[in-house]
C-alpha atoms as a PDB file:
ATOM      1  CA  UNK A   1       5.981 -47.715  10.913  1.00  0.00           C
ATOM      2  CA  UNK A   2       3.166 -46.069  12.537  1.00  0.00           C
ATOM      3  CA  UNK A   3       1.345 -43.359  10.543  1.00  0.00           C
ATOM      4  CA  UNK A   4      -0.923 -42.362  14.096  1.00  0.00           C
ATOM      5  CA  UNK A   5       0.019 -39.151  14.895  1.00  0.00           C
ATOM      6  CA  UNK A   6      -1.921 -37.340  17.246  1.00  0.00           C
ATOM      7  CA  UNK A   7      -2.423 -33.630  17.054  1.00  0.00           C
ATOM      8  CA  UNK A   8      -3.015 -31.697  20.019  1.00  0.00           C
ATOM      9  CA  UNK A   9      -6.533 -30.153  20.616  1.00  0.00           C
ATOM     10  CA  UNK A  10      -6.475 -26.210  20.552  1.00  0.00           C
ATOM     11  CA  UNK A  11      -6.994 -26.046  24.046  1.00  0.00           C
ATOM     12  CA  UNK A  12      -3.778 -28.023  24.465  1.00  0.00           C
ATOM     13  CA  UNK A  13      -1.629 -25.745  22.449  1.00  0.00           C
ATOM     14  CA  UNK A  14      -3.202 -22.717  23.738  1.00  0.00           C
ATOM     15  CA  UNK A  15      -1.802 -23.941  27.010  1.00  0.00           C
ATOM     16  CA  UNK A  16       1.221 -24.454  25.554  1.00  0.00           C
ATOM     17  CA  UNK A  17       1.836 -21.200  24.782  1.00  0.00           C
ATOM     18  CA  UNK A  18       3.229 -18.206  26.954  1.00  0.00           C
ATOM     19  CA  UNK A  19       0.048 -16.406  29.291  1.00  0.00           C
ATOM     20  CA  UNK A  20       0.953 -13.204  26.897  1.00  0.00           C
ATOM     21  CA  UNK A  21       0.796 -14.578  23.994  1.00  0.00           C
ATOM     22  CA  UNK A  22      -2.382 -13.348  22.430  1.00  0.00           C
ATOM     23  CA  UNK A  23      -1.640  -9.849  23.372  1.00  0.00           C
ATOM     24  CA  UNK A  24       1.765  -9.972  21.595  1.00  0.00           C
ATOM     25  CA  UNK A  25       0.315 -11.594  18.560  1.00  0.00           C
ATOM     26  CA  UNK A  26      -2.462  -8.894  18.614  1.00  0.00           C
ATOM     27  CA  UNK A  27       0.513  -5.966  18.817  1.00  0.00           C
ATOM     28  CA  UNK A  28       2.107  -7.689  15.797  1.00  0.00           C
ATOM     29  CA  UNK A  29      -1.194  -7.880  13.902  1.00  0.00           C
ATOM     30  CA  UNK A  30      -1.673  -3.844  14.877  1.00  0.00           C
ATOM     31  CA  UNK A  31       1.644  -2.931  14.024  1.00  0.00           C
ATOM     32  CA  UNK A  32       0.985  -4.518  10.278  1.00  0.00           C
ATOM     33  CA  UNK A  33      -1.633  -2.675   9.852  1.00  0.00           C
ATOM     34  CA  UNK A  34      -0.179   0.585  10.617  1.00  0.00           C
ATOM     35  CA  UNK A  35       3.006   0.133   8.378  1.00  0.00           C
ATOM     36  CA  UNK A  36      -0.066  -1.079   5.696  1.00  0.00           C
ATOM     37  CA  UNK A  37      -1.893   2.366   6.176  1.00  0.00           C
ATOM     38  CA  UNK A  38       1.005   4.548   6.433  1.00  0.00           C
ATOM     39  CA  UNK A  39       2.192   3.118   3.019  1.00  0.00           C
ATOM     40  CA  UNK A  40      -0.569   3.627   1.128  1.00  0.00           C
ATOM     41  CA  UNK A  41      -1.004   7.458   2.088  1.00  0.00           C
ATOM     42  CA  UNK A  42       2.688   7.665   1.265  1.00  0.00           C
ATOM     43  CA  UNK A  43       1.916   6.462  -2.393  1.00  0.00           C
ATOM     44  CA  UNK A  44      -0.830   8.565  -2.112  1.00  0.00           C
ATOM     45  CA  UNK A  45       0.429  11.840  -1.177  1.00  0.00           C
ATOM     46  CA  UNK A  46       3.545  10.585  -4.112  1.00  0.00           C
ATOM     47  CA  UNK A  47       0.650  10.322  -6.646  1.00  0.00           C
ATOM     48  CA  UNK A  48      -0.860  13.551  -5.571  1.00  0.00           C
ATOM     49  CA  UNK A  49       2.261  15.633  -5.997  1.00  0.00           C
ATOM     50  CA  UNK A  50       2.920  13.894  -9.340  1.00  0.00           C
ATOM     51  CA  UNK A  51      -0.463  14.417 -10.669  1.00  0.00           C
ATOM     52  CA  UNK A  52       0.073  18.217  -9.259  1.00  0.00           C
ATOM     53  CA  UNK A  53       3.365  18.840 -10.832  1.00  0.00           C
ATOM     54  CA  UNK A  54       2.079  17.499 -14.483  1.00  0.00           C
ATOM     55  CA  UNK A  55      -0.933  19.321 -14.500  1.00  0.00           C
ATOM     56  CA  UNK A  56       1.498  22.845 -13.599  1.00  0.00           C
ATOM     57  CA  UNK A  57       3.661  21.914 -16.222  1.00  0.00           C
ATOM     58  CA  UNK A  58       1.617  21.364 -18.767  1.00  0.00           C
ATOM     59  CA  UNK A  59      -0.638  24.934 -17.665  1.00  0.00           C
ATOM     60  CA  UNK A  60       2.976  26.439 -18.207  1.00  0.00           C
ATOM     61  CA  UNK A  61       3.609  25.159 -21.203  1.00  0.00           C
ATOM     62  CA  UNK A  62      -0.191  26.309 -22.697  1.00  0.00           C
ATOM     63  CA  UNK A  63       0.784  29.539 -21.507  1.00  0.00           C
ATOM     64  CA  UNK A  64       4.221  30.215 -21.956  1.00  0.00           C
ATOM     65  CA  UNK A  65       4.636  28.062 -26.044  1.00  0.00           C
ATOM     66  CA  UNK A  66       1.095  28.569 -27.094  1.00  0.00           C
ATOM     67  CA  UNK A  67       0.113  24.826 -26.729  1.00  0.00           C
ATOM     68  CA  UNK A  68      -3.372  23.615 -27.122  1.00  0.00           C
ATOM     69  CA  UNK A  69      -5.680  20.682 -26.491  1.00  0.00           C
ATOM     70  CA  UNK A  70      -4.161  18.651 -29.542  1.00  0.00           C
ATOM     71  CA  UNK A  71      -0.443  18.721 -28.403  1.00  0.00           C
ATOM     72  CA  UNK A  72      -2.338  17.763 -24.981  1.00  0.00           C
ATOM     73  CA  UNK A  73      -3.899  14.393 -26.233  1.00  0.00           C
ATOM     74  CA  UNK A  74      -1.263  13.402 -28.370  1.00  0.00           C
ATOM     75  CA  UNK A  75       1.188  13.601 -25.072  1.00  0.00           C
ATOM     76  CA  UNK A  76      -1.407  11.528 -23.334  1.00  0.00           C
ATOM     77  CA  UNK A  77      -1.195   9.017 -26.141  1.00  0.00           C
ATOM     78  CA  UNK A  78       2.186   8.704 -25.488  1.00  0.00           C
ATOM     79  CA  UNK A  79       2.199   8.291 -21.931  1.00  0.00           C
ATOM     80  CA  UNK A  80      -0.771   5.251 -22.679  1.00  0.00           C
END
């Protein structure tokens, strides 16, 4: 059996290839990126409201049931 197997050069399997190639493979490449960025600022802007809605609870619950800083920490602690 003959283990020489030759591998085209890149120019040969550039030629290969479609004359639009590049450009679609560059649109795929975008279009990655874009669903990348857009989920990040959707976890973001999840995170944000999250964040928001603790903090408004917890300013309701100092207010409204008299809580104070020690209540505060020890809920920490048990989110930790």
């Amino acid at each position: 059996m003959d283990n020489d197997i030759t591998v085209p050069q890149m120019t040969e399997r550039q030629a290969m290839l479609p004359d639009n190639y590049n450009n679609w493979r560059k649109e795929i490449i975008s279009l990655i990126e874009q669903s990348k960025l857009k989920a990040i600022l959707s976890v973001n802007t999840e995170l944000l409201t999250l964040y928001w809605k603790i903090g408004s609870d917890i300013l309701t619950k100092q207010k409204e049931q008299g809580w104070g800083a020690k209540v505060i920490v020890y809920k920490c602690h048990l989110l930790n």
